[in-house]
C-alpha atoms as a PDB file:
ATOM      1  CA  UNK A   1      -0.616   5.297   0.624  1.00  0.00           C
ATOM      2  CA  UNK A   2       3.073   5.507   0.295  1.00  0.00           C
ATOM      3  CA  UNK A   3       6.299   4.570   2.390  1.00  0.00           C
ATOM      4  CA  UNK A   4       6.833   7.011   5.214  1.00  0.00           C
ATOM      5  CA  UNK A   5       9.644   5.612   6.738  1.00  0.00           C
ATOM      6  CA  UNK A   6      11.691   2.543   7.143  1.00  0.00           C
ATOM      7  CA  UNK A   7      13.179   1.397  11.054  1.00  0.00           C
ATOM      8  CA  UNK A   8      16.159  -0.760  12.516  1.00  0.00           C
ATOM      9  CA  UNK A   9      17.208  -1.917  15.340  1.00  0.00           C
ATOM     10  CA  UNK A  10      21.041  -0.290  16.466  1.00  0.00           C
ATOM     11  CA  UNK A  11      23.357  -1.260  19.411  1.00  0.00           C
ATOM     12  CA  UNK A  12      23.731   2.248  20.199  1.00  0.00           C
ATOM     13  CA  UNK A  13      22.172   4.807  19.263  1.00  0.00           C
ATOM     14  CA  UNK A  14      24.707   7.993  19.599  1.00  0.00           C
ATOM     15  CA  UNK A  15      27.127   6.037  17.231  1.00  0.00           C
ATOM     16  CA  UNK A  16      24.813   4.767  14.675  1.00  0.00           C
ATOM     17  CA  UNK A  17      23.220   8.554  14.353  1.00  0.00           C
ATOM     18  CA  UNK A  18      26.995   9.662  14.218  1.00  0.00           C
ATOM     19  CA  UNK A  19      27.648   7.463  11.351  1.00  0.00           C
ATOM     20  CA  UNK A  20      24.419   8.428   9.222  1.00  0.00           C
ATOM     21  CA  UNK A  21      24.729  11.831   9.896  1.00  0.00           C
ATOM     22  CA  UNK A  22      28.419  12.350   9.489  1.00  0.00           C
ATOM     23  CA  UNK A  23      29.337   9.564   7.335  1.00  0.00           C
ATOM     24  CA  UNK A  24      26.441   8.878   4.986  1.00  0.00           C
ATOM     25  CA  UNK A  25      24.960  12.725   4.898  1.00  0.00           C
ATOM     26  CA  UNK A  26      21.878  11.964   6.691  1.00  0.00           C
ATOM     27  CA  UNK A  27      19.978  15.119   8.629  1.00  0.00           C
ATOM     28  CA  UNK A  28      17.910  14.661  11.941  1.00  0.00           C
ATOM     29  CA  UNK A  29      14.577  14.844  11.367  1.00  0.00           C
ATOM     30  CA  UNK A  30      13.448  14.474  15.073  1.00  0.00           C
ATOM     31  CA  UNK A  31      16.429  14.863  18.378  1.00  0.00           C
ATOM     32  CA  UNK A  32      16.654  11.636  20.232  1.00  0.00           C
ATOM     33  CA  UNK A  33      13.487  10.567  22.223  1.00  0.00           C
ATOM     34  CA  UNK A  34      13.039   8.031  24.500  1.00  0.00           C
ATOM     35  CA  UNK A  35       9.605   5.692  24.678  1.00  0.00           C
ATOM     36  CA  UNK A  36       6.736   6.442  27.110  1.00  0.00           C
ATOM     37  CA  UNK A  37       7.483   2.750  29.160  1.00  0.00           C
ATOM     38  CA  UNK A  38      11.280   3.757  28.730  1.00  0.00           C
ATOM     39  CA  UNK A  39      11.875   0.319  26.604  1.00  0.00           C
ATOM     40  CA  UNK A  40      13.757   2.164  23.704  1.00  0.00           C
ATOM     41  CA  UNK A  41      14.818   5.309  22.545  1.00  0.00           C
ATOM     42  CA  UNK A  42      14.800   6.377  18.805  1.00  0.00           C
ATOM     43  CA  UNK A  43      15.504   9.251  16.489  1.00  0.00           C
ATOM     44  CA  UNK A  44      14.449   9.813  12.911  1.00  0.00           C
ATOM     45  CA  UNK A  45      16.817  10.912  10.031  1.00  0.00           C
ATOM     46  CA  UNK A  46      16.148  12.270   6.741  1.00  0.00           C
ATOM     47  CA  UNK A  47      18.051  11.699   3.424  1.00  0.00           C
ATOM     48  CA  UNK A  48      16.326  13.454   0.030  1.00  0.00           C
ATOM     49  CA  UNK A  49      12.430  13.316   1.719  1.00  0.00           C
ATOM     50  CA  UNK A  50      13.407   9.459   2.885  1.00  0.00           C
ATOM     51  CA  UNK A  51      13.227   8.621   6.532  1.00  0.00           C
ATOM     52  CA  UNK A  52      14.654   6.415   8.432  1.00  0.00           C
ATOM     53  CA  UNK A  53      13.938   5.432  12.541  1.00  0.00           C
ATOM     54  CA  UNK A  54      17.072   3.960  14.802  1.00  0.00           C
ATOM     55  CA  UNK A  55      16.115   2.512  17.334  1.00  0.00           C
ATOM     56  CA  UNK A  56      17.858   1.130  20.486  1.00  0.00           C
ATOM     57  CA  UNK A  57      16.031  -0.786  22.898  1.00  0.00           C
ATOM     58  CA  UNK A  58      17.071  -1.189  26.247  1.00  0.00           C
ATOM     59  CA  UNK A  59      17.004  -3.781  28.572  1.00  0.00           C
ATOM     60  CA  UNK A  60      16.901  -6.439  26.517  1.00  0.00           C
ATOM     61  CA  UNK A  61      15.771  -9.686  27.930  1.00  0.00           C
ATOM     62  CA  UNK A  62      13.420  -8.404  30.706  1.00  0.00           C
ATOM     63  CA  UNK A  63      10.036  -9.360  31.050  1.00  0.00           C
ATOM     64  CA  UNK A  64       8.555  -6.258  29.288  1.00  0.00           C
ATOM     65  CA  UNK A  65      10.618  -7.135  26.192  1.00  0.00           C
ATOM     66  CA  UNK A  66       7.740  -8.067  23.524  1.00  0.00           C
ATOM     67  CA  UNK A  67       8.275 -11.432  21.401  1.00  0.00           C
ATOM     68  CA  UNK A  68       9.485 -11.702  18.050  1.00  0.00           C
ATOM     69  CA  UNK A  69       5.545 -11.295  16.682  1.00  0.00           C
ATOM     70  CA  UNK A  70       5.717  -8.256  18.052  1.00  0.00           C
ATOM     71  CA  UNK A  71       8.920  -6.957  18.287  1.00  0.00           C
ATOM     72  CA  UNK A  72       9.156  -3.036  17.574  1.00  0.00           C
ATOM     73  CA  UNK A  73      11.946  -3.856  14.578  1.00  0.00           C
ATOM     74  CA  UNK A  74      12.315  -4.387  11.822  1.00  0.00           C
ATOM     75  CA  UNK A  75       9.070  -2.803  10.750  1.00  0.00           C
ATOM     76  CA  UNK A  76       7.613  -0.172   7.589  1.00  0.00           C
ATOM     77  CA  UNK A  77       5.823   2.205   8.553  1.00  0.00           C
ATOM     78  CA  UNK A  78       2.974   3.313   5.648  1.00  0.00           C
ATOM     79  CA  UNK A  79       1.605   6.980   5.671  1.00  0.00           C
ATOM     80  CA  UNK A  80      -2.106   6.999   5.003  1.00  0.00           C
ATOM     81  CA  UNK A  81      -3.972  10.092   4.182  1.00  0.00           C
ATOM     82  CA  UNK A  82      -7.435   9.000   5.425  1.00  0.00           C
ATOM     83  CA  UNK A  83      -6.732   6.328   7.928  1.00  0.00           C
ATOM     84  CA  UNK A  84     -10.392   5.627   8.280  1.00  0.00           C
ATOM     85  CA  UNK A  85     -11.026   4.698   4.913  1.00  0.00           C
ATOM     86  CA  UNK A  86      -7.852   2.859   4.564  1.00  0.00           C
ATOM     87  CA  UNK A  87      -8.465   0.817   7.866  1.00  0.00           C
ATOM     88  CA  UNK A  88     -12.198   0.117   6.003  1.00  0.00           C
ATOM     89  CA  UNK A  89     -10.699  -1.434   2.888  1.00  0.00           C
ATOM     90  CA  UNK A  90      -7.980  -3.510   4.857  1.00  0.00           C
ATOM     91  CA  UNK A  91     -10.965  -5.146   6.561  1.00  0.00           C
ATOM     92  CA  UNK A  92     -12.357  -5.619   3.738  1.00  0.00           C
ATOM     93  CA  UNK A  93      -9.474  -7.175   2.329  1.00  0.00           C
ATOM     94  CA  UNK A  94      -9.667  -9.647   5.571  1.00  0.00           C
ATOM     95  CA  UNK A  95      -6.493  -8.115   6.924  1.00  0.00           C
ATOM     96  CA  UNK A  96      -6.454  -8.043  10.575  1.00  0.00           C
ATOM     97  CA  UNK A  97      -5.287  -5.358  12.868  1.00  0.00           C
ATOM     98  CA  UNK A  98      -2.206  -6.306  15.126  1.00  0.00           C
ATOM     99  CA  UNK A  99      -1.913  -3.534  17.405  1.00  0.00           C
ATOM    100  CA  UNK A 100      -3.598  -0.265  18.028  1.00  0.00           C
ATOM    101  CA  UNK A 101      -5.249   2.491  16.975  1.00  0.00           C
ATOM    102  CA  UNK A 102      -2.448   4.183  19.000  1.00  0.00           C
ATOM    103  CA  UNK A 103      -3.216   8.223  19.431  1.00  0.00           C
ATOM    104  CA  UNK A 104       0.813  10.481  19.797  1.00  0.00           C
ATOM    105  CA  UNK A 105      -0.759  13.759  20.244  1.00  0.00           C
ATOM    106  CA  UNK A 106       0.901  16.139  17.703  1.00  0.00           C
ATOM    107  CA  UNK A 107       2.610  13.833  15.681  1.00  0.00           C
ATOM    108  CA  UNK A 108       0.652  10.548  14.450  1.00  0.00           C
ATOM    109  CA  UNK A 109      -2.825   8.448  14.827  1.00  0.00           C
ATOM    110  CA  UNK A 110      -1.543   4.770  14.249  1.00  0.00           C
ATOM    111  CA  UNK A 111      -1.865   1.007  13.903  1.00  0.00           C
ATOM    112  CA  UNK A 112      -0.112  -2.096  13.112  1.00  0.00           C
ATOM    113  CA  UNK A 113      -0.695  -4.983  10.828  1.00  0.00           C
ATOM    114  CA  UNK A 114       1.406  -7.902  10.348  1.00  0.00           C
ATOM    115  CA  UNK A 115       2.431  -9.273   7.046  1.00  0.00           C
ATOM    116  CA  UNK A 116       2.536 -13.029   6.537  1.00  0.00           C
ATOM    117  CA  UNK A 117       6.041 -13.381   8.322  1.00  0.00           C
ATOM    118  CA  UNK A 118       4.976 -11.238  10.942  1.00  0.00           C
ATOM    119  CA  UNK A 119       6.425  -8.302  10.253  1.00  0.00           C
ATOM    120  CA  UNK A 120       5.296  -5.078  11.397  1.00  0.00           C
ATOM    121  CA  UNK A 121       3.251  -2.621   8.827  1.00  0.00           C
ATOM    122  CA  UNK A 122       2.575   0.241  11.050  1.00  0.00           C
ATOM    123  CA  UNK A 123       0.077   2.567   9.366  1.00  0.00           C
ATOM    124  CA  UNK A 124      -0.521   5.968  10.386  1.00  0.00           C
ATOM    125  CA  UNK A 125      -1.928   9.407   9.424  1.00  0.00           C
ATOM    126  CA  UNK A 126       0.115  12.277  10.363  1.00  0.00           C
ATOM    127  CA  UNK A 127      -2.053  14.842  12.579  1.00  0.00           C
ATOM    128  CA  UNK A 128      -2.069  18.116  12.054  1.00  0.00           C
END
C-alpha cells in the first residue's frame, strides 16, 4: 500500500483552491464536485504525484452532519492494489472495518477504518 492522498476540511472552497493553485503551485487533479447527499463538495489537487482533497461541508450543524467518529475530515486515504487481500490481512490483524465497502463507479472501490483516535483510514483500489 502507499499514501494516495491526504484531506482537510476548508471554509470555502473557491478560495482555498485559489490559494493552492495560484499561490502554492498546486494543479487540479479533479474540477469541483459536490457529494451524492449534497453534504460537501470537494476537489482534488496535485503537487509532484501528491494529492491533496479540500473539502467544504455544508450545512454544518444539521441533523445529517455525522459525529466526530465519523466525521469525513481529517482523514488518509491509503491506495491498495488488491483490496481483497488487503481487507483479508487487516482482519487478520483484528482491525475492524468502520464504514463501507463503498462502490464510485469509474473512480474507486472503498472502505474506512479507524485508527485508535478515530481517525479515518479510508482504503481504496482505484478501478479501472
Amino acid at each position: 500500500m502507499k499514501i494516495h492522498h491526504f484531506a482537510i476540511e476548508v471554509n470555502n472552497i473557491n478560495e482555498s483552491l485559489d490559494f493552492y493553485t495560484e499561490k502554492l503551485g498546486f494543479k487540479i487533479k479533479t474540477p469541483i464536485k459536490s457529494s451524492e447527499d449534497g453534504l460537501y463538495y470537494y476537489v482534488n489537487i496535485d503537487l509532484g504525484g501528491s494529492e491533496l482533497e479540500l473539502i467544504q461541508v455544508l450545512n454544518k450543524g444539521t441533523k445529517k452532519q455525522k459525529t466526530s467518529k465519523s466525521s469525513i475530515c481529517p482523514h488518509i486515504a491509503l491506495e491498495s492494489f488488491d483490496l481483497e487481500r488487503d481487507l483479508l490481512e487487516l482482519k487478520k490483524r483484528g482491525v475492524k472495518i468502520f464504514d463501507g465497502p463503498h462502490f464510485f463507479p469509474g473512480d474507486v472501490q472503498i472502505v474506512t477504518v479507524l485508527d485508535p483516535d478515530n481517525y479515518r483510514i479510508d482504503i481504496g483500489q482505484l478501478l479501472k
